[in-house]
Protein backbone atom coordinates (compact mmCIF):
# COMPACT_ATOMS: atom_id res chain seq x y z
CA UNK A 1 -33.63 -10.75 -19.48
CA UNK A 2 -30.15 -10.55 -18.19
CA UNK A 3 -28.96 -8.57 -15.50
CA UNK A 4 -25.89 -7.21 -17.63
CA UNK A 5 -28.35 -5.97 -19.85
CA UNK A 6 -30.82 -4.21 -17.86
CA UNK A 7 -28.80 -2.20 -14.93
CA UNK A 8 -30.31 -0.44 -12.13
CA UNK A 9 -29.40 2.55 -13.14
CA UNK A 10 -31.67 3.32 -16.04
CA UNK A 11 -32.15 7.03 -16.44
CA UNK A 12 -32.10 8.31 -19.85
CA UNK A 13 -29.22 9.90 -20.16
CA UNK A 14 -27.14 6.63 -19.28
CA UNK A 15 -28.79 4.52 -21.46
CA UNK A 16 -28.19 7.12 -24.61
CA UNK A 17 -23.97 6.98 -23.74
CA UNK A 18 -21.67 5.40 -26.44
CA UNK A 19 -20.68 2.20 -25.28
CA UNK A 20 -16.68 1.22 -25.56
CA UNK A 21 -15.93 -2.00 -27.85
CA UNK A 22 -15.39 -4.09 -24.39
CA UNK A 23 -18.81 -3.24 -23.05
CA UNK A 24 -20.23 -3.96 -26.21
CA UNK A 25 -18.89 -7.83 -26.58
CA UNK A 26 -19.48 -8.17 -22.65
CA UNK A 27 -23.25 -7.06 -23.48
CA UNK A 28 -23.47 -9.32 -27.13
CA UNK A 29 -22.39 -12.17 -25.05
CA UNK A 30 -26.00 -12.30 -23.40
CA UNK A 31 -27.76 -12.00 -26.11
CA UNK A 32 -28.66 -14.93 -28.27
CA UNK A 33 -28.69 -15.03 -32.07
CA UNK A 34 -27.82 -11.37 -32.26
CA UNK A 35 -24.62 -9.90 -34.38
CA UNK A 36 -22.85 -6.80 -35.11
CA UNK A 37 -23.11 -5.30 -38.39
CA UNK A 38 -21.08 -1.95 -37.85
CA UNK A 39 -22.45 0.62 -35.88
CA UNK A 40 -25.43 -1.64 -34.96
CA UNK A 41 -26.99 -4.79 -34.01
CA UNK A 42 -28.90 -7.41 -35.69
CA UNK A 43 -30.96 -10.09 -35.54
CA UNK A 44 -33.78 -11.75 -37.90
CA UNK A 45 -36.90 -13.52 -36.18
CA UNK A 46 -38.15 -16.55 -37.99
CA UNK A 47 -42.19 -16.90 -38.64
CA UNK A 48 -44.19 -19.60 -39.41
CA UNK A 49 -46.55 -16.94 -41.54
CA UNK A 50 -47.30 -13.50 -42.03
CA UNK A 51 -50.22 -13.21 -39.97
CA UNK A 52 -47.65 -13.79 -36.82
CA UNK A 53 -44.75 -12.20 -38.46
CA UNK A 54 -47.11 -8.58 -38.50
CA UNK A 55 -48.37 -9.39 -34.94
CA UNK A 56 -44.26 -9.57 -34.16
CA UNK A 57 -44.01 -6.32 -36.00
CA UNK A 58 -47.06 -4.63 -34.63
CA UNK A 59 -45.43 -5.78 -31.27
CA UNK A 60 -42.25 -4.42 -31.90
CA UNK A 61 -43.38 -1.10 -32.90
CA UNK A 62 -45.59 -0.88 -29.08
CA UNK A 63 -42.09 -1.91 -27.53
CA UNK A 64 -40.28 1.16 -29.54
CA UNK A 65 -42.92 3.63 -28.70
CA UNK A 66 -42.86 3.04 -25.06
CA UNK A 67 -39.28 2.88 -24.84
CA UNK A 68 -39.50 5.96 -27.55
CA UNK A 69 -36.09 3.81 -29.22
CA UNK A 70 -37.51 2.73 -33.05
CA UNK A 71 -35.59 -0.10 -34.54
CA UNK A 72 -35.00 -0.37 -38.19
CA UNK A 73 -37.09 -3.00 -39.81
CA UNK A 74 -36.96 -5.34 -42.91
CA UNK A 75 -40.32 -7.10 -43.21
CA UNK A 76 -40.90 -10.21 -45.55
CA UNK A 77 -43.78 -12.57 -45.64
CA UNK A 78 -42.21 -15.38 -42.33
CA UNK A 79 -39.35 -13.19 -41.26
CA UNK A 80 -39.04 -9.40 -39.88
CA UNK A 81 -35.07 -8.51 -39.29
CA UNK A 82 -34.21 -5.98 -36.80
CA UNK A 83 -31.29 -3.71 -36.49
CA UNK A 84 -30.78 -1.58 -33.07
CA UNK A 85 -28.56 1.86 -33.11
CA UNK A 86 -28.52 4.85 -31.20
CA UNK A 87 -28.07 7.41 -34.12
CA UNK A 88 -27.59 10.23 -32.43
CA UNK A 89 -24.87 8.53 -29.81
CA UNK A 90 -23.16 7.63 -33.20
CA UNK A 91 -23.21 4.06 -32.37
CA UNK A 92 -24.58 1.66 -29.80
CA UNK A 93 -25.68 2.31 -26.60
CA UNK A 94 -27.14 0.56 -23.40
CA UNK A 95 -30.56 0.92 -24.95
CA UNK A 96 -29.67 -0.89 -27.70
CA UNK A 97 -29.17 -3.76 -25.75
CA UNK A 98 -32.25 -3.44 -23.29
CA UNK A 99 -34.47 -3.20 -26.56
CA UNK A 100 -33.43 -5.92 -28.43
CA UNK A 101 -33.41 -7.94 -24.64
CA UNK A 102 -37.16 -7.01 -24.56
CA UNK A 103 -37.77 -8.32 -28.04
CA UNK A 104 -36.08 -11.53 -27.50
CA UNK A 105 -38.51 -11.87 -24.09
CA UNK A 106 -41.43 -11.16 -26.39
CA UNK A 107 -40.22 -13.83 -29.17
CA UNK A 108 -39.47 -16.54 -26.46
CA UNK A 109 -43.24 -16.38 -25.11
């Protein structure tokens, strides 16, 4: 995981702050395969079956809890997409970025 993407300074209430269009390229620029589809960010994992498709999913969903930061999901039978947003910031956020960061670790192993 990058350093641009996971600062030291961490506390909730920084990670939950709407993030100017300059931070947000400067952070989509180290992440791989992700885009930006309006007020969030995207990116659909490839699966050679369900069964590891739902483990991905089942995966995801521990990462959200513990981060308590729920993606959306669209589930099909060898791809799940994923689309990150801070609602309540009313757009993206630092913790967009540090989620879908820990997904792509999780993907790569």
């Amino acid at each position: 995981m990058s350093q641009t993407i996971l600062p030291n300074d961490t506390t909730s209430s920084n990670r939950r702050l709407p993030l100017t269009d300059g931070e947000i390229a400067q952070l989509m620029s180290a992440l791989e395969g992700w885009s930006l589809e309006g007020k969030a960010i995207t990116k659909t994992y490839e699966f050679p079956d369900y069964f590891e498709t739902m483990a991905f999913v089942n995966a995801t969903a521990w990462i959200s809890h513990r981060s308590d930061h729920h993606p959306d999901l669209t589930v099909g039978y060898s791809r799940c997409k994923v689309s990150y947003s801070t609602h309540d910031a009313g757009g993206l956020t630092r913790n967009d970025f540090t989620c879908a960061a820990k997904l792509d670790a999780l993907f790569s192993q």
